[in-house]
Protein backbone atom coordinates (compact mmCIF):
# COMPACT_ATOMS: atom_id res chain seq x y z
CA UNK A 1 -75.87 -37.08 12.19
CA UNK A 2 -73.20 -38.62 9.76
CA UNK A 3 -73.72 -42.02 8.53
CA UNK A 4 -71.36 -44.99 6.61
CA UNK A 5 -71.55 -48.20 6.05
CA UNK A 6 -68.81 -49.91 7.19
CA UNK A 7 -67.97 -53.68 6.05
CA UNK A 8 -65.86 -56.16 8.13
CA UNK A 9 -64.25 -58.64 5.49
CA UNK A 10 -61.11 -61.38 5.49
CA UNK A 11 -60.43 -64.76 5.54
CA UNK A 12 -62.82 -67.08 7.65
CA UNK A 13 -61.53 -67.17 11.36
CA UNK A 14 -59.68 -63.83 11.04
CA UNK A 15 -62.32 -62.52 14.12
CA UNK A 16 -64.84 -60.14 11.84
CA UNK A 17 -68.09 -61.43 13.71
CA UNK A 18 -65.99 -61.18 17.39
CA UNK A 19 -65.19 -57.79 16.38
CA UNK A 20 -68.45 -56.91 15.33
CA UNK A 21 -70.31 -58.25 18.39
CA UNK A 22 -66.91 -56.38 20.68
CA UNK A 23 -68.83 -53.05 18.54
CA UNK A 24 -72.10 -53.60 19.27
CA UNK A 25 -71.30 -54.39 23.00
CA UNK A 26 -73.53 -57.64 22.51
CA UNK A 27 -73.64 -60.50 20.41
CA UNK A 28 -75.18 -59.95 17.05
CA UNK A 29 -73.70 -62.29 14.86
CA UNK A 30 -72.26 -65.62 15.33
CA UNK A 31 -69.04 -67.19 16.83
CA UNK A 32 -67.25 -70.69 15.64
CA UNK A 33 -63.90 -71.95 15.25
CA UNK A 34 -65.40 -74.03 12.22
CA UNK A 35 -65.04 -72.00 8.58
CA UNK A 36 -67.37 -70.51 6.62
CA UNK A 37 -69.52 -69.51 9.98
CA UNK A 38 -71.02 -66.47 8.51
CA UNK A 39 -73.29 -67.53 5.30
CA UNK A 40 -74.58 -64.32 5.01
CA UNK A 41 -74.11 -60.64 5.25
CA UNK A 42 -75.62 -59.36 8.96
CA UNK A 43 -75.82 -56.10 9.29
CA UNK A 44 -75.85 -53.70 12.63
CA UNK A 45 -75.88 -50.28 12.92
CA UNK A 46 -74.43 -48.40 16.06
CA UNK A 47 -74.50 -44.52 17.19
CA UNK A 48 -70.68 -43.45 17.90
CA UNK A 49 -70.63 -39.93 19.19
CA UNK A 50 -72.55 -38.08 16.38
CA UNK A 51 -71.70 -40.89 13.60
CA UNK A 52 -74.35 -43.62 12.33
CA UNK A 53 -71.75 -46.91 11.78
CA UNK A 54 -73.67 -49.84 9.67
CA UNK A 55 -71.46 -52.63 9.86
CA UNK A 56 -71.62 -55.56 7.36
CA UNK A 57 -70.06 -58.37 8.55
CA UNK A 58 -69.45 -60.52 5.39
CA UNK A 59 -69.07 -64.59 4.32
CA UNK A 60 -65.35 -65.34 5.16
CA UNK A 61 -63.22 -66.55 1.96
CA UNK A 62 -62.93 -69.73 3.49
CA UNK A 63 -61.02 -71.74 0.44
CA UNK A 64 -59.71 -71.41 -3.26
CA UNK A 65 -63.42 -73.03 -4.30
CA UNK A 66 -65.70 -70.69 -2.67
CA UNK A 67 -69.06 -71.04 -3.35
CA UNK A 68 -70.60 -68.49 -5.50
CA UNK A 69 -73.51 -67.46 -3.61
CA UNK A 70 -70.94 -66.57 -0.69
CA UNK A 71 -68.58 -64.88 -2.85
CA UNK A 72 -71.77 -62.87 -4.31
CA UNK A 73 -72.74 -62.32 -0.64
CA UNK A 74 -68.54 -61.20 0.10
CA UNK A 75 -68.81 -58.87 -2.81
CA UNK A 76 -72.15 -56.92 -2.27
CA UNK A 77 -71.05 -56.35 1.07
CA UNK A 78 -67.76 -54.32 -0.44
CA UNK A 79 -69.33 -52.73 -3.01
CA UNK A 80 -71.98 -50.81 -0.85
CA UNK A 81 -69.24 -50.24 2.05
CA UNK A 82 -67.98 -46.06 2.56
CA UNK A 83 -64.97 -47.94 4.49
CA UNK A 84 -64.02 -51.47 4.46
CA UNK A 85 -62.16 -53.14 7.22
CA UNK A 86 -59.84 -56.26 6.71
CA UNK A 87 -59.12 -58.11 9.19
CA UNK A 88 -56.61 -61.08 9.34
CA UNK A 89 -55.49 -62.79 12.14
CA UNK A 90 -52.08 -62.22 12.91
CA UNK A 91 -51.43 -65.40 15.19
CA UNK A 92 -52.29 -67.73 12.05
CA UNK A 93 -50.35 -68.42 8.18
CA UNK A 94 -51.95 -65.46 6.19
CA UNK A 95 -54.47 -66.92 3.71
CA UNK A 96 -56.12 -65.55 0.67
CA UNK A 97 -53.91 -62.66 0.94
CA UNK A 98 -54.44 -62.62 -3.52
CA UNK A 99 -58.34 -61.65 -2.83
CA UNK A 100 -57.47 -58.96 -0.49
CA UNK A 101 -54.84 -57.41 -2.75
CA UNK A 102 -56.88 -57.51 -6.38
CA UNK A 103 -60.31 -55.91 -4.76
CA UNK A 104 -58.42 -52.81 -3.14
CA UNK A 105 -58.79 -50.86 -5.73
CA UNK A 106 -62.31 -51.31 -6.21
CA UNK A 107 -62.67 -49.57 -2.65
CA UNK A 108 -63.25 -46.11 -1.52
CA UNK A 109 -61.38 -46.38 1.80
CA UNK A 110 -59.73 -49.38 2.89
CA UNK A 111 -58.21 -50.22 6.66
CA UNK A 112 -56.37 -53.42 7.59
CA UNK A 113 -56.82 -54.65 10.85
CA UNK A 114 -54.32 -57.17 12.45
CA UNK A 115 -56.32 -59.51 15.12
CA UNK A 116 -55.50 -61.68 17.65
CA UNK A 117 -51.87 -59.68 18.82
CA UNK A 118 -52.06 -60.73 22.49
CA UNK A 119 -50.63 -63.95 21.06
CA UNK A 120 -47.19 -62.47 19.65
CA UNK A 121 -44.74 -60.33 21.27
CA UNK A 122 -43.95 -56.91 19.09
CA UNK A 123 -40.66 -58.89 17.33
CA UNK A 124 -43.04 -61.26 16.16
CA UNK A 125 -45.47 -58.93 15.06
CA UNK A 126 -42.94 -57.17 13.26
CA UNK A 127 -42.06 -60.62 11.32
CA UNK A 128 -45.37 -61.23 10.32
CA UNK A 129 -46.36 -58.37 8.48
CA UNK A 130 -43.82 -58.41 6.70
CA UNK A 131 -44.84 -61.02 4.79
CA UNK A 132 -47.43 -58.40 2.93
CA UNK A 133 -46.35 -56.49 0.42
CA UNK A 134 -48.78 -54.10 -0.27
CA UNK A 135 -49.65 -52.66 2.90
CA UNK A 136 -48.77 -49.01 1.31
CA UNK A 137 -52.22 -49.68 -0.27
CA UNK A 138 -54.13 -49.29 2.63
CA UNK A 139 -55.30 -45.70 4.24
CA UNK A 140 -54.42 -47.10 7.84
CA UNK A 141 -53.50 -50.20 9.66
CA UNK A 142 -54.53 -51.12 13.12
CA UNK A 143 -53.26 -53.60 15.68
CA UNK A 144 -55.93 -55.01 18.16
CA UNK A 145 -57.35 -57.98 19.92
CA UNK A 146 -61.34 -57.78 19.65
CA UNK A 147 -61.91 -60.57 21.92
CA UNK A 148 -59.92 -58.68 24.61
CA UNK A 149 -61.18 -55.21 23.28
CA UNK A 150 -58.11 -54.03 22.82
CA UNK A 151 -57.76 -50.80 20.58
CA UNK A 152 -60.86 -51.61 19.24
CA UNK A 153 -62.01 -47.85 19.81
CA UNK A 154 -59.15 -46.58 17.90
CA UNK A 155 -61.03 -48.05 14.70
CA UNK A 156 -63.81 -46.42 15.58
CA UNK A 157 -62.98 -43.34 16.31
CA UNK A 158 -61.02 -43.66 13.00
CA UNK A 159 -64.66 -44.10 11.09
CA UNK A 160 -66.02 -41.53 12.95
CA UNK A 161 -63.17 -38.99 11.63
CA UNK A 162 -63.74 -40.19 8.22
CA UNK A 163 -67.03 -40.18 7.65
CA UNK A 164 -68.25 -37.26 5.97
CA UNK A 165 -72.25 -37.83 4.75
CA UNK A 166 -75.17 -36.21 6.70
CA UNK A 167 -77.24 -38.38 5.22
CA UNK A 168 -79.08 -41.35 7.10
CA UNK A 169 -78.85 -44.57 6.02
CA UNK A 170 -80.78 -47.55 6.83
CA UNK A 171 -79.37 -50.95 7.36
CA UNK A 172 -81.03 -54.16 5.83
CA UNK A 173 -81.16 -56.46 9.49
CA UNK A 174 -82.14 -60.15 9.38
CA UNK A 175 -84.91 -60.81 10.92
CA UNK A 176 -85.53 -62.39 14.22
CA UNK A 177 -86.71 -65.85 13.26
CA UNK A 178 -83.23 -65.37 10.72
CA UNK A 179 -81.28 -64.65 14.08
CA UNK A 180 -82.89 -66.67 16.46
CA UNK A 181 -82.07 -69.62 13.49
CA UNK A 182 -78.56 -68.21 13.59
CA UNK A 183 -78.16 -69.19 17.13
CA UNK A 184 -79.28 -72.39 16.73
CA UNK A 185 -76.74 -73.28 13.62
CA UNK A 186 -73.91 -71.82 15.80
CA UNK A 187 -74.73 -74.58 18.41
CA UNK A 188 -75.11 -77.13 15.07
CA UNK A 189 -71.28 -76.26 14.20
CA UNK A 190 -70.05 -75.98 18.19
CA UNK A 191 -71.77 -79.79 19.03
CA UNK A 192 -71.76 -81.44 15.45
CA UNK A 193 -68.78 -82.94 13.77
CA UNK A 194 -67.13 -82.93 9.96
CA UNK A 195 -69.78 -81.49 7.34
CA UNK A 196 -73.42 -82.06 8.72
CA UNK A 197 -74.19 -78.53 10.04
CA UNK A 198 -73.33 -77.10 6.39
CA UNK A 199 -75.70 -79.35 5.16
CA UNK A 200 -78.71 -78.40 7.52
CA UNK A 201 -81.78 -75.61 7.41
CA UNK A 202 -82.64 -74.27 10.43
CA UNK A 203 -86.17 -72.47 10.23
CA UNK A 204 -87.85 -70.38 12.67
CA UNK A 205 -91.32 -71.80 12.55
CA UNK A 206 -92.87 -69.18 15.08
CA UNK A 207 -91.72 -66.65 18.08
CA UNK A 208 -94.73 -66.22 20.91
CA UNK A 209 -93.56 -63.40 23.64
CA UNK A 210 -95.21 -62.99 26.65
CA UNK A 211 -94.01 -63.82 30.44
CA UNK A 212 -91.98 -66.17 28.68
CA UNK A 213 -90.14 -66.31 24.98
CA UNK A 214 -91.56 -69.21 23.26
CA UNK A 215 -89.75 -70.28 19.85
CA UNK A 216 -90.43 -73.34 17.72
CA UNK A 217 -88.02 -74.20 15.28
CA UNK A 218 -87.32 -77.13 13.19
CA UNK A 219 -83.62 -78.53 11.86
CA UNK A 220 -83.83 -80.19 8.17
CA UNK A 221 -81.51 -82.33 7.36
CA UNK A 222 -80.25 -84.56 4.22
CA UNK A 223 -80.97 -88.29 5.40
CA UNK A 224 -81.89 -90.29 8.59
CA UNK A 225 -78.06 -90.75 9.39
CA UNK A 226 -77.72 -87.11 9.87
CA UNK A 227 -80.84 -86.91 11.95
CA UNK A 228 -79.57 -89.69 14.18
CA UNK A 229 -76.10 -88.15 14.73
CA UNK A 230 -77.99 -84.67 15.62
CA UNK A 231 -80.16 -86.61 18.04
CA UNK A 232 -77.89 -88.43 19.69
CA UNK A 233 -77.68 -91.58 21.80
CA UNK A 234 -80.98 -90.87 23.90
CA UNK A 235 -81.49 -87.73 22.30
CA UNK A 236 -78.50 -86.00 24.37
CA UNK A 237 -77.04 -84.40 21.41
CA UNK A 238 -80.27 -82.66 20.43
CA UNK A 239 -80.78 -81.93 24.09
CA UNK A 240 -77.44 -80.25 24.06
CA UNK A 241 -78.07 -78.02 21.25
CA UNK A 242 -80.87 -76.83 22.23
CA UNK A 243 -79.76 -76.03 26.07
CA UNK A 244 -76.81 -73.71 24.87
CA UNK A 245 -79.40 -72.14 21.94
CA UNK A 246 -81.53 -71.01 24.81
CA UNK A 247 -79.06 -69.72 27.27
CA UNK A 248 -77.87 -67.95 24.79
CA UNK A 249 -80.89 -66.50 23.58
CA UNK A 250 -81.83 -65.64 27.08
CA UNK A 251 -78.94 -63.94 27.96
CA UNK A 252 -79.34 -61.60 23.91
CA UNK A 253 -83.11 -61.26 24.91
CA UNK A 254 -82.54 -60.91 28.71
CA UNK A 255 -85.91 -63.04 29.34
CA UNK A 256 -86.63 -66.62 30.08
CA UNK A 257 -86.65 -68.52 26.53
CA UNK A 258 -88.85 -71.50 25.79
CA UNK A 259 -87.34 -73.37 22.77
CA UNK A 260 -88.62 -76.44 21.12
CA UNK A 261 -86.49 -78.20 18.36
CA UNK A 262 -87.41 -80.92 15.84
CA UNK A 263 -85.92 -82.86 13.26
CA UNK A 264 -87.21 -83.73 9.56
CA UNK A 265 -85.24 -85.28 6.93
CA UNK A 266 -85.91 -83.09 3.78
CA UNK A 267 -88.08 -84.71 1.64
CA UNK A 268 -86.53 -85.95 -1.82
CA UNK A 269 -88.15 -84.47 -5.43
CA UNK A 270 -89.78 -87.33 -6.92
């Protein structure tokens, strides 16, 4: 079997994690109109006719600032990648097109992927792009819409033409509790306003399977005026949170899902 790793990188918002879970035919990494949703390179490998793909979805570049550790995280995730895929979305003002354009040559193969064209008609398709100049600089260019799944096999079967190694490579997943903590921070940045999420740790304490999915996790946050806004007038916020975490984790793990959340403010250093 052929094998390549295969990283999904752009601007924050551009779809990489839609079109990731549209690949894997499930959801494996997270979903939010907020920026910088991905903190973190997730990894998934899929089996395409006789091709390994190991996809690395990748931290968004979400502003001119970025943070270093997700920049380091952005970075790794190119540097390892046989093919890297950038995706921008097509129905927004083109961001960060200067980072794109200065780590192309760095690359082995390169694709650009145009998301989100169900919004435009072709004329104004045709207007957009032109706003890049240095599309000659990538090996191919795709139009799709990976929420609606549209042409999204035409990338892969693209992959699977150019991939050439027989050798099998092994992804580096996150781990469940990492995932199942995942879930829970993509309710965080659904439900909670402004910059609280960014500021919380979500930690899978423990996972118990049996008849039932039991999960304990606990939310850490800055001060006590975080931990009130998370709980919310009678606890509803809290109680919010945690009913979309476990319908969603019910419907990944296709089993009944037990899920008990606290909150502790993090305690200072003395």
């Amino acid at each position: 079997m052929k094998s390549s790793f295969v990283a999904l990188s752009g601007p924050t918002n551009s779809g990489k994690s839609t079109l990731l879970n549209c690949f894997a035919n499930k959801k494996v990494s997270i979903v939010s109109k907020k920026i910088q949703t991905t903190n973190f390179n997730i990894e998934f490998s899929i089996n395409y006719k006789n091709t390994q793909m190991i996809f690395i979805d990748t931290p968004g570049f979400y502003k001119d600032n970025i943070n270093d550790n997700y920049l380091r995280e952005a970075l790794q995730g190119l540097e390892r990648a046989d093919i890297v895929i950038f995706i921008l979305d097509i129905n927004n003002k083109f961001r960060h097109l200067d980072k794109i354009k200065n780590n192309l040559k760095k690359l082995k193969k390169k694709i650009l992927v145009f998301n989100k064209i169900d919004k435009l008609n072709n004329d104004e398709i045709l207007t957009k792009i032109k706003e890049i100049d240095f599309l000659n600089s990538f090996d191919e260019i795709f139009y799709i819409s990976a929420l609606r799944k549209a042409n999204t096999d035409k990338i892969l079967k693209y992959i699977e033409k150019n991939t050439t190694r027989s050798t099998k490579k092994f992804s580096r997943k996150i781990s469940k509790e990492k995932f199942f903590s995942e879930i829970t921070r993509e309710s965080l940045l659904n439900y909670v306003h402004k910059e609280i999420p960014y500021k919380c740790l979500i930690i899978t304490n423990n996972i118990k399977t049996g008849k039932f999915i039991t999960i304990n996790q606990t939310i850490i946050v800055k001060t006590n005026a975080h931990k009130k806004i998370i709980l919310g007038k009678n606890g509803n916020m809290i109680k919010t949170i945690g009913t979309n975490s476990r319908l969603q984790l019910e419907k990944i793990m296709k089993k009944k899902v037990n899920l008990f959340i606290k909150i502790k403010v993090a305690q200072k250093n003395k």
